[in-house]
C-alpha atoms as a PDB file:
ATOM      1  CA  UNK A   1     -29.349  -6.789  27.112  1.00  0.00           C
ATOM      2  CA  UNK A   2     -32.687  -8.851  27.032  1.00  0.00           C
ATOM      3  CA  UNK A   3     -36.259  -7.781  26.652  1.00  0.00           C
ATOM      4  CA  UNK A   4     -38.145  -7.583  29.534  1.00  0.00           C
ATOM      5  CA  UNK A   5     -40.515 -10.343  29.825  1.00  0.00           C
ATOM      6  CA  UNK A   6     -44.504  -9.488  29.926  1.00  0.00           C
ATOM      7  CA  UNK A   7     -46.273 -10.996  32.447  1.00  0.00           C
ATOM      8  CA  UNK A   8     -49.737 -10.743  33.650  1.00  0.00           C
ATOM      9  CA  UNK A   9     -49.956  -9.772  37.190  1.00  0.00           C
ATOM     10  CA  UNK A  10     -51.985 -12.305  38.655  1.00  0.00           C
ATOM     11  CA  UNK A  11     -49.173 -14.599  37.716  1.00  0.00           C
ATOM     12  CA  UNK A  12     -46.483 -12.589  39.957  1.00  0.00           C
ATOM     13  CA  UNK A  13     -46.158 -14.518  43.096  1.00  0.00           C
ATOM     14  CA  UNK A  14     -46.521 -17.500  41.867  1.00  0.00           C
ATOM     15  CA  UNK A  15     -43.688 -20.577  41.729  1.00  0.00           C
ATOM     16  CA  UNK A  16     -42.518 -20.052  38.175  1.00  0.00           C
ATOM     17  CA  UNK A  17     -42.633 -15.987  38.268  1.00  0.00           C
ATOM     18  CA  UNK A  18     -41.599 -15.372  42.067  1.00  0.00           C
ATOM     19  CA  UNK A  19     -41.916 -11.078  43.216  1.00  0.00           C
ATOM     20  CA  UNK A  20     -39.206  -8.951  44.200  1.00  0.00           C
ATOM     21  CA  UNK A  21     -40.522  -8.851  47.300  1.00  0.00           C
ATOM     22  CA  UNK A  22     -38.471  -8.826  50.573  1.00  0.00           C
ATOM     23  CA  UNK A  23     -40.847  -8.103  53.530  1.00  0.00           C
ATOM     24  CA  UNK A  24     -43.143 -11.133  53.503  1.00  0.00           C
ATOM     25  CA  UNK A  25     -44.741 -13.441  56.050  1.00  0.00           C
ATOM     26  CA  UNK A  26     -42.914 -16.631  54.202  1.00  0.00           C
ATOM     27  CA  UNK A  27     -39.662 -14.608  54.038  1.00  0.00           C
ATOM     28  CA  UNK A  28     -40.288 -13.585  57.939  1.00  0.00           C
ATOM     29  CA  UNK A  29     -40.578 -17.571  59.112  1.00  0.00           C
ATOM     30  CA  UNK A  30     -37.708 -18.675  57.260  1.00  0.00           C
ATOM     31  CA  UNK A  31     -35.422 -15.925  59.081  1.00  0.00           C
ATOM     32  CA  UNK A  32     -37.258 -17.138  62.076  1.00  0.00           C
ATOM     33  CA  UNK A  33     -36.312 -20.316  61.473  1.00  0.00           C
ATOM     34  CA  UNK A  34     -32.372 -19.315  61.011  1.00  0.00           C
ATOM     35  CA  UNK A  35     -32.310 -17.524  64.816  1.00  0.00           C
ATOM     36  CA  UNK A  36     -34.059 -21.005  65.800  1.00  0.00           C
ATOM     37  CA  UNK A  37     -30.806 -22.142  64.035  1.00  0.00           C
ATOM     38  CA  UNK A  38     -28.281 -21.004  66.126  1.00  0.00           C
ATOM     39  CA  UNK A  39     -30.394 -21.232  69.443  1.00  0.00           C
ATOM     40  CA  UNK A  40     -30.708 -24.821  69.299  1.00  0.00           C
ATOM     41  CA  UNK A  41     -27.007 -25.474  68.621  1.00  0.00           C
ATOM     42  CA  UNK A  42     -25.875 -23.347  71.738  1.00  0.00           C
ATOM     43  CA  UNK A  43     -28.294 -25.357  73.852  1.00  0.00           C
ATOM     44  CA  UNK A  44     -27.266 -28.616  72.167  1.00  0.00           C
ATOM     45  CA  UNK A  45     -23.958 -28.159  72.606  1.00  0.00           C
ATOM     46  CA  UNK A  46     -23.258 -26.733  75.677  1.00  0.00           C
ATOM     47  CA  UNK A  47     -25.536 -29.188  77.044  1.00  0.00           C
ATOM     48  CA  UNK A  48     -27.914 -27.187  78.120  1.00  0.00           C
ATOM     49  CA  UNK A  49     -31.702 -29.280  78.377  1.00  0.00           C
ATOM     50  CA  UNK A  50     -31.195 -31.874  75.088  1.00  0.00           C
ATOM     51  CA  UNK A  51     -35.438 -32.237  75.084  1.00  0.00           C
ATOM     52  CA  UNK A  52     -35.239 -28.462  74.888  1.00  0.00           C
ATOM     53  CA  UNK A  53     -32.897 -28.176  72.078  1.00  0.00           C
ATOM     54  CA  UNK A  54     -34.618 -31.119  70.486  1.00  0.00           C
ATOM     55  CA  UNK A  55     -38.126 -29.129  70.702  1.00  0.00           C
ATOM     56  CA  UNK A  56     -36.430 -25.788  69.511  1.00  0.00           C
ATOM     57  CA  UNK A  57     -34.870 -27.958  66.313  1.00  0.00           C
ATOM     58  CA  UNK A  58     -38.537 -29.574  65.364  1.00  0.00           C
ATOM     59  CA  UNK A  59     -40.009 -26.525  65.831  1.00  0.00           C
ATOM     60  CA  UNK A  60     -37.635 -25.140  63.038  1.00  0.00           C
ATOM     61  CA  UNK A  61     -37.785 -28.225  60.842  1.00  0.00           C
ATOM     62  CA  UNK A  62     -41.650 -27.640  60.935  1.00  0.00           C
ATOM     63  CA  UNK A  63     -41.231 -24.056  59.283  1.00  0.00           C
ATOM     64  CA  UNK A  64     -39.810 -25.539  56.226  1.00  0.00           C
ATOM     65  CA  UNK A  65     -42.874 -26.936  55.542  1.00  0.00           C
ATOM     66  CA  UNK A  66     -45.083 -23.985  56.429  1.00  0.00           C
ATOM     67  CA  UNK A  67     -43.055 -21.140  54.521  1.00  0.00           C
ATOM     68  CA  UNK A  68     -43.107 -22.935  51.484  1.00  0.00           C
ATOM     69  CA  UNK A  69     -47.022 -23.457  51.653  1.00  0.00           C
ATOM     70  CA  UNK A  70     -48.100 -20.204  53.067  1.00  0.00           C
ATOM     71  CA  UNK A  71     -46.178 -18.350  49.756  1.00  0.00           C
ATOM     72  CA  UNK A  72     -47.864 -20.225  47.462  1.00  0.00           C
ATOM     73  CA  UNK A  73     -51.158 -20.030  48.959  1.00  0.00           C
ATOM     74  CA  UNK A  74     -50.817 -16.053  49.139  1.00  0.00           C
ATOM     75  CA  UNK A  75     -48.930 -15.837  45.826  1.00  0.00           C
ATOM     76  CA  UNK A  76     -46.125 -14.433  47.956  1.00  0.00           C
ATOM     77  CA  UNK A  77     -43.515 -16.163  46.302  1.00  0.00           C
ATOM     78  CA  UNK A  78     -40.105 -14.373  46.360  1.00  0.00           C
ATOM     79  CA  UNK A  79     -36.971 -14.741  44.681  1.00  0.00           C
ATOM     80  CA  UNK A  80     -35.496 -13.834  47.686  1.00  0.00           C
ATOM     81  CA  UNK A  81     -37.671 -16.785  49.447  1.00  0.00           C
ATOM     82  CA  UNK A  82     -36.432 -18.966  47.201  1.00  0.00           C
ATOM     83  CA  UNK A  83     -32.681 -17.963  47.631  1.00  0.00           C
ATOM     84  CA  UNK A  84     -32.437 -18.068  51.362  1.00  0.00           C
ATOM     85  CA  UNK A  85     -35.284 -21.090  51.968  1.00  0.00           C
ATOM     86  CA  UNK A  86     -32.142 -23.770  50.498  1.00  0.00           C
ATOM     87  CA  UNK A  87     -29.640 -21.511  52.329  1.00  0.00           C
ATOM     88  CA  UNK A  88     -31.935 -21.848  55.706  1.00  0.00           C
ATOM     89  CA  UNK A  89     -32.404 -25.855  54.930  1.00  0.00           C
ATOM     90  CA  UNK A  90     -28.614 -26.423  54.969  1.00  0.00           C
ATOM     91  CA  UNK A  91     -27.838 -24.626  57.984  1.00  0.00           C
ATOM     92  CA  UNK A  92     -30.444 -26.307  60.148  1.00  0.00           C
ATOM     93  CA  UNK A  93     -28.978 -29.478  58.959  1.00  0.00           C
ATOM     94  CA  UNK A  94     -25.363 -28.405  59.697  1.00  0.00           C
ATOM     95  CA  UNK A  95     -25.857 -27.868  62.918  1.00  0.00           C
ATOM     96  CA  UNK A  96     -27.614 -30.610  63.604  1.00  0.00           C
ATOM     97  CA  UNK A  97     -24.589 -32.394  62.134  1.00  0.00           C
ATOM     98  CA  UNK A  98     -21.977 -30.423  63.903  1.00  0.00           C
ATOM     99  CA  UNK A  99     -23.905 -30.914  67.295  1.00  0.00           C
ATOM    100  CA  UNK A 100     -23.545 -34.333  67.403  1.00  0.00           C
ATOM    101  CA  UNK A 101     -20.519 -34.820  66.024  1.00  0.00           C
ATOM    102  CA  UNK A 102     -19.172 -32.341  68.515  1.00  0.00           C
ATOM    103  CA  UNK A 103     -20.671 -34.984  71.194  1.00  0.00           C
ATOM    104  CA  UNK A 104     -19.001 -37.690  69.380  1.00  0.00           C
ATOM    105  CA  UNK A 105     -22.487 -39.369  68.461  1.00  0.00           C
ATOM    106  CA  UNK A 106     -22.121 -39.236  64.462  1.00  0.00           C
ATOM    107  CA  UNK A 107     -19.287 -40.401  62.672  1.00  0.00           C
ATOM    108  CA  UNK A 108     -17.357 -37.338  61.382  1.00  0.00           C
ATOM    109  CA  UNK A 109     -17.385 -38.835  57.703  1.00  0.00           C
ATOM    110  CA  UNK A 110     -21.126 -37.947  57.309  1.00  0.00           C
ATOM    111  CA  UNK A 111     -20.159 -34.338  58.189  1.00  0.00           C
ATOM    112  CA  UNK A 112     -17.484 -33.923  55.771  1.00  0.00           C
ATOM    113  CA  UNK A 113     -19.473 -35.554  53.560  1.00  0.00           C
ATOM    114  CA  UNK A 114     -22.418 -33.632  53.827  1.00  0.00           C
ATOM    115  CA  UNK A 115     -20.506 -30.831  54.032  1.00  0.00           C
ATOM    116  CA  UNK A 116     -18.288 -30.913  51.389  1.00  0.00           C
ATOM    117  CA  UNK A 117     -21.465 -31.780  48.720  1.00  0.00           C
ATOM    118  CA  UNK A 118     -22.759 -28.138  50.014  1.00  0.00           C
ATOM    119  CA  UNK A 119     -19.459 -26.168  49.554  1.00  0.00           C
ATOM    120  CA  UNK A 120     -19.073 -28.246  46.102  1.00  0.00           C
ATOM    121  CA  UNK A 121     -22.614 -27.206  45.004  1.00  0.00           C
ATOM    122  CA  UNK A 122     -22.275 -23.775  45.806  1.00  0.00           C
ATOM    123  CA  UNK A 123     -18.503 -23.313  44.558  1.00  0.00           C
ATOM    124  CA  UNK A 124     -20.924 -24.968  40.720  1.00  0.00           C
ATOM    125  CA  UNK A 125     -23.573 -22.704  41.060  1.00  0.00           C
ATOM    126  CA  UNK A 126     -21.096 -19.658  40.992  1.00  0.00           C
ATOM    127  CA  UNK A 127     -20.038 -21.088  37.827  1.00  0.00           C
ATOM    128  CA  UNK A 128     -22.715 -21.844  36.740  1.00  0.00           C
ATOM    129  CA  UNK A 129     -24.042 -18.327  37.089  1.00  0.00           C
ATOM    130  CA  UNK A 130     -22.000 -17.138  35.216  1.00  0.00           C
ATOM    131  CA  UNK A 131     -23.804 -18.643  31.928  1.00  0.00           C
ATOM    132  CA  UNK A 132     -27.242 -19.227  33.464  1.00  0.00           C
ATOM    133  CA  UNK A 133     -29.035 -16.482  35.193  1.00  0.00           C
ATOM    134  CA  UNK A 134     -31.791 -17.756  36.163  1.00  0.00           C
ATOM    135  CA  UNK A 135     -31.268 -20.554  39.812  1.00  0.00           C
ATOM    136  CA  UNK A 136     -31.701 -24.093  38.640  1.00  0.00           C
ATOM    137  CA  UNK A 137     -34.755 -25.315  40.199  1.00  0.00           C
ATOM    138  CA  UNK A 138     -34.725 -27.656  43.894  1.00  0.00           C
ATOM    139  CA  UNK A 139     -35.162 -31.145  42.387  1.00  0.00           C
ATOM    140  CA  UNK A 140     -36.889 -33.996  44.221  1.00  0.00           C
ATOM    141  CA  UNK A 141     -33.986 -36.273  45.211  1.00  0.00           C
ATOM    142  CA  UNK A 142     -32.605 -32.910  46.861  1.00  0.00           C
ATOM    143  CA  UNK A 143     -36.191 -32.541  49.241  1.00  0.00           C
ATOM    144  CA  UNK A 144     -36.524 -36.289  49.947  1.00  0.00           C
ATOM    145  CA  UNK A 145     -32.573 -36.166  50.948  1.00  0.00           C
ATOM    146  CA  UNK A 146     -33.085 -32.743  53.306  1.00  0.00           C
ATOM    147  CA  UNK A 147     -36.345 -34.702  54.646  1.00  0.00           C
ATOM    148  CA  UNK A 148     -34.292 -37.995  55.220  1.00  0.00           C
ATOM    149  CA  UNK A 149     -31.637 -36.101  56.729  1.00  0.00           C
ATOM    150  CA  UNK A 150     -33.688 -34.046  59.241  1.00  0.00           C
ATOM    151  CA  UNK A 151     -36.258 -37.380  60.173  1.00  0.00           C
ATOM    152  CA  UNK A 152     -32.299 -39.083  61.095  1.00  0.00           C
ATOM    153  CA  UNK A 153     -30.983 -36.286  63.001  1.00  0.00           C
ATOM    154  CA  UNK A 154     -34.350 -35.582  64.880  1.00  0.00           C
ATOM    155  CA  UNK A 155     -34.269 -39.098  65.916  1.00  0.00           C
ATOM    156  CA  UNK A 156     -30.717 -39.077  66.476  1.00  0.00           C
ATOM    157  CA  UNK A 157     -30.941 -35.970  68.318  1.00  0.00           C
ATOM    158  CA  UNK A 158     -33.290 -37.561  70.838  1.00  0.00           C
ATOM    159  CA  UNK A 159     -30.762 -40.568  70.848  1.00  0.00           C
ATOM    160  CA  UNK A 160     -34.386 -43.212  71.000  1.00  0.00           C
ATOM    161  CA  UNK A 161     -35.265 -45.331  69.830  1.00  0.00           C
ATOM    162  CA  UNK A 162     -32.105 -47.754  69.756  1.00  0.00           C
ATOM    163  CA  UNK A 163     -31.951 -50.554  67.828  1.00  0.00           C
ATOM    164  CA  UNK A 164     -29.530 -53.744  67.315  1.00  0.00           C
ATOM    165  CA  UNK A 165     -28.752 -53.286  64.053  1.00  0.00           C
ATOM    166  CA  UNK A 166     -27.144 -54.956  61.360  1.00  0.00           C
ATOM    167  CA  UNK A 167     -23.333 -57.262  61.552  1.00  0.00           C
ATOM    168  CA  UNK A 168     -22.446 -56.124  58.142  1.00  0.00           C
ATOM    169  CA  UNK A 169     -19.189 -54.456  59.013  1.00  0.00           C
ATOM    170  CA  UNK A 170     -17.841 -55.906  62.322  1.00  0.00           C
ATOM    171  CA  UNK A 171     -16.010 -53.612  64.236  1.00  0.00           C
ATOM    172  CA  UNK A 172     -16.140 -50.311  62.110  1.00  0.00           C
ATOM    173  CA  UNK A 173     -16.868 -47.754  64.642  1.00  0.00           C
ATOM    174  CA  UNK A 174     -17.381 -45.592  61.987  1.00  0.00           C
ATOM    175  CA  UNK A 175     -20.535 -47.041  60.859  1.00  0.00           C
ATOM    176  CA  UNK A 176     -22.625 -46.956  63.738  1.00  0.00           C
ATOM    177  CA  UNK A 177     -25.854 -49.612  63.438  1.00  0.00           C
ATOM    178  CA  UNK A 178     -24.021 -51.626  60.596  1.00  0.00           C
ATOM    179  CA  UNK A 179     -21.030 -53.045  62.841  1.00  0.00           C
ATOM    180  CA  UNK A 180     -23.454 -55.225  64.768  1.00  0.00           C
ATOM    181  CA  UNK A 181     -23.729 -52.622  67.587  1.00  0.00           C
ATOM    182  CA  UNK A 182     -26.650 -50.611  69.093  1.00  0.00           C
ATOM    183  CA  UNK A 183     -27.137 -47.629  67.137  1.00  0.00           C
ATOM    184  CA  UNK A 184     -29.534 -44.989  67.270  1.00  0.00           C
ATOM    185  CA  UNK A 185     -32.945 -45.702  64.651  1.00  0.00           C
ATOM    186  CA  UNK A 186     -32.179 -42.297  63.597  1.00  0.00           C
ATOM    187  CA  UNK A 187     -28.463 -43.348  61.732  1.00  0.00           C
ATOM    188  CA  UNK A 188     -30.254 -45.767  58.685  1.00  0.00           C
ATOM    189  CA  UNK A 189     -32.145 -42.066  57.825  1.00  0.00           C
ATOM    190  CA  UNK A 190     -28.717 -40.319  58.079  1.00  0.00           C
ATOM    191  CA  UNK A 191     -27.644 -43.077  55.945  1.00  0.00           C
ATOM    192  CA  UNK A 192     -30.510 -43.120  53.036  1.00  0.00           C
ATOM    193  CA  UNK A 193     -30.266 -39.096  53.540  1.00  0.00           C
ATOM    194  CA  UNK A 194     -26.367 -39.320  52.703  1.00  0.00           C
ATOM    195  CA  UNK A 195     -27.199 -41.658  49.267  1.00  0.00           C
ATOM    196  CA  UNK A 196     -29.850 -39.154  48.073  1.00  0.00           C
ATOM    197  CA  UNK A 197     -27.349 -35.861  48.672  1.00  0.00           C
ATOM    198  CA  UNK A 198     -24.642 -37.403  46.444  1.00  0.00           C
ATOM    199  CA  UNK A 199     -27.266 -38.781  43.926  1.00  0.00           C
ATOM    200  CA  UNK A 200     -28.602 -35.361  43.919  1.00  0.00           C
ATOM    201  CA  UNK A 201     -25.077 -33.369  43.579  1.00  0.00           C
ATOM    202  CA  UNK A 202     -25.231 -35.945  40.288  1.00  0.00           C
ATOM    203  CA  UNK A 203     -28.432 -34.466  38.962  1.00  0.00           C
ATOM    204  CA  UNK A 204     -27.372 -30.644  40.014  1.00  0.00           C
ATOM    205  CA  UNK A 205     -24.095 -31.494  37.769  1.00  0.00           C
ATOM    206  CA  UNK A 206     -25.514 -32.890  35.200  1.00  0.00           C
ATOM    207  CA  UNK A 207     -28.565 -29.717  35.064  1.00  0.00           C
ATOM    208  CA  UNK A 208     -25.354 -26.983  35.335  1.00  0.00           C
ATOM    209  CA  UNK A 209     -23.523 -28.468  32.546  1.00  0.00           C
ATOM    210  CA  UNK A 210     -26.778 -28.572  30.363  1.00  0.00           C
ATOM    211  CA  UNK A 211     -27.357 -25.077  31.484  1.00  0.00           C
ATOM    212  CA  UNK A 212     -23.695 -24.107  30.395  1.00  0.00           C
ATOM    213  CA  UNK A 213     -23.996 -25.984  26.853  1.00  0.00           C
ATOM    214  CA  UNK A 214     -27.691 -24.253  26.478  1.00  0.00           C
ATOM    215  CA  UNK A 215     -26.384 -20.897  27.186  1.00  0.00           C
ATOM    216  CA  UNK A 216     -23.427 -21.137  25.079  1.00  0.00           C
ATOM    217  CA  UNK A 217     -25.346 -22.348  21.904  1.00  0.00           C
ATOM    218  CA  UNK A 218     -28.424 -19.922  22.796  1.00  0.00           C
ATOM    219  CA  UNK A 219     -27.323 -16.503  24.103  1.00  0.00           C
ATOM    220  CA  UNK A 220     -30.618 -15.009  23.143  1.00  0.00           C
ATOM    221  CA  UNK A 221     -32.150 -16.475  25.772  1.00  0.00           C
ATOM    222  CA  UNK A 222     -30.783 -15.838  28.285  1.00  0.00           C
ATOM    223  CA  UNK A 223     -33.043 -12.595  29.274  1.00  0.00           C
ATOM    224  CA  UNK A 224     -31.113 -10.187  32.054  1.00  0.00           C
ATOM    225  CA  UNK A 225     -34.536  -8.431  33.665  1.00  0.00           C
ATOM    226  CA  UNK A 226     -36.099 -11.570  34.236  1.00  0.00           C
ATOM    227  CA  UNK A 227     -35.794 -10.225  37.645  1.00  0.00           C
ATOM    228  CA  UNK A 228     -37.918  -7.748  37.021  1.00  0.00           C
ATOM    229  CA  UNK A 229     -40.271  -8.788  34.145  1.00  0.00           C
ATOM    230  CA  UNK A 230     -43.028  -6.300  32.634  1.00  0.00           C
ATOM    231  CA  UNK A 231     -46.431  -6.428  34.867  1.00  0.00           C
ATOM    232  CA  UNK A 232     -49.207  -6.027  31.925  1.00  0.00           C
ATOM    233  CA  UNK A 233     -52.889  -5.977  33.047  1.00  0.00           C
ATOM    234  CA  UNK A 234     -53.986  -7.382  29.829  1.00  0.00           C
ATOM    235  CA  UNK A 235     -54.748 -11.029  28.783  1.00  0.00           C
ATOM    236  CA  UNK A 236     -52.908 -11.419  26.506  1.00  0.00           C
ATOM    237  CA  UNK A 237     -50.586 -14.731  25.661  1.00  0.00           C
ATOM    238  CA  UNK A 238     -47.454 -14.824  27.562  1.00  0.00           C
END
């Protein structure tokens, strides 16, 4: 069993010691932004107003932004912000995915794709967890890929502008905007988001198995209340 960790409390809150804190105004706009979720893919789907489901979609893309910054400005950070803000990424982008593929506008390649990184992330961070205690960190190829992704399915979602595109792969269907047809502007973002996902299920890899070795040749530190570390008032030295 590890020691409890002292920390000052003006550091609770912050990025690198989140609170145990549920009921937040961060936490409260990324569940807002879930229910926004499931809203838009109803309308999408069933084909309800697209320029309403398109508005409802931005609006929750938006919130990823402004969770994120209104926890750190307030020292609100949570660990369970920081659990369910990934979790609340991938299921706006999912059905943003699924919609259009369900209206046959994105190859269904991208979705398994897409997909399948998720389900092979989170099947390695249960492993992983095992070892490592503490979540491995969002990296930056994993935020520029979510921020691709969403930009192309926006776009894509709005189905303008529409471009010529590129003859690189004559008569593939399934590569919409490289088989010399109109495509959506949206797809080369889809496309650039796809490259960065797998590129960052690389990195997550590679960061698990350190984790793995590390824990294995360094038990002791692996602390078990660093969910709950020691508030101290003092100044002392962490």
């Amino acid at each position: 069993m590890g020691l409890k960790k002292k920390i000052k409390r003006e550091l609770i809150g912050t990025s690198d010691y989140p609170s145990n804190k549920i009921f937040t105004i961060s936490n409260f706009i990324t569940a807002i932004r879930l229910v926004l979720t499931a809203v838009f893919l109803y309308l999408f789907v069933t084909d309800f107003n697209r320029y309403v489901a398109l508005a409802i979609y931005a609006v929750a893309a938006s919130t990823d932004w402004l969770d994120g910054q209104i926890a750190r400005m307030t020292k609100t950070v949570s660990w369970l912000g920081k659990m369910m803000d990934p979790v609340v990424d991938r299921a706006l982008l999912f059905t943003g995915v699924v919609g259009l593929v369900a209206r046959g506008e994105l190859p269904i390649w991208v979705c398994v794709l897409i997909i399948g990184r998720d389900v092979y992330l989170a099947c390695g961070n249960l492993i992983v967890h095992r070892f490592h205690k503490r979540p491995i960190d969002v990296v930056y190829t994993g935020k520029a890929a979510t921020a691709l992704l969403m930009t192309g399915f926006s776009l894509m979602l709005l189905g303008l502008p529409m471009v010529s595109g590129f003859s690189w792969f004559p008569d593939a269907s399934y590569l919409p905007g490289l088989n010399g047809q109109e495509a959506p502007l949206g797809i080369f973002f889809v496309y650039l988001g796809v490259i960065f996902s797998m590129l960052t299920a690389v990195i997550y890899t590679i960061k698990g198995a350190l984790a793995i070795k590390h824990a294995r040749e360094h038990p002791e530190d692996e602390d078990a209340d660093f969910l709950n570390p020691e508030i101290v008032e003092s100044e002392e030295t962490l």
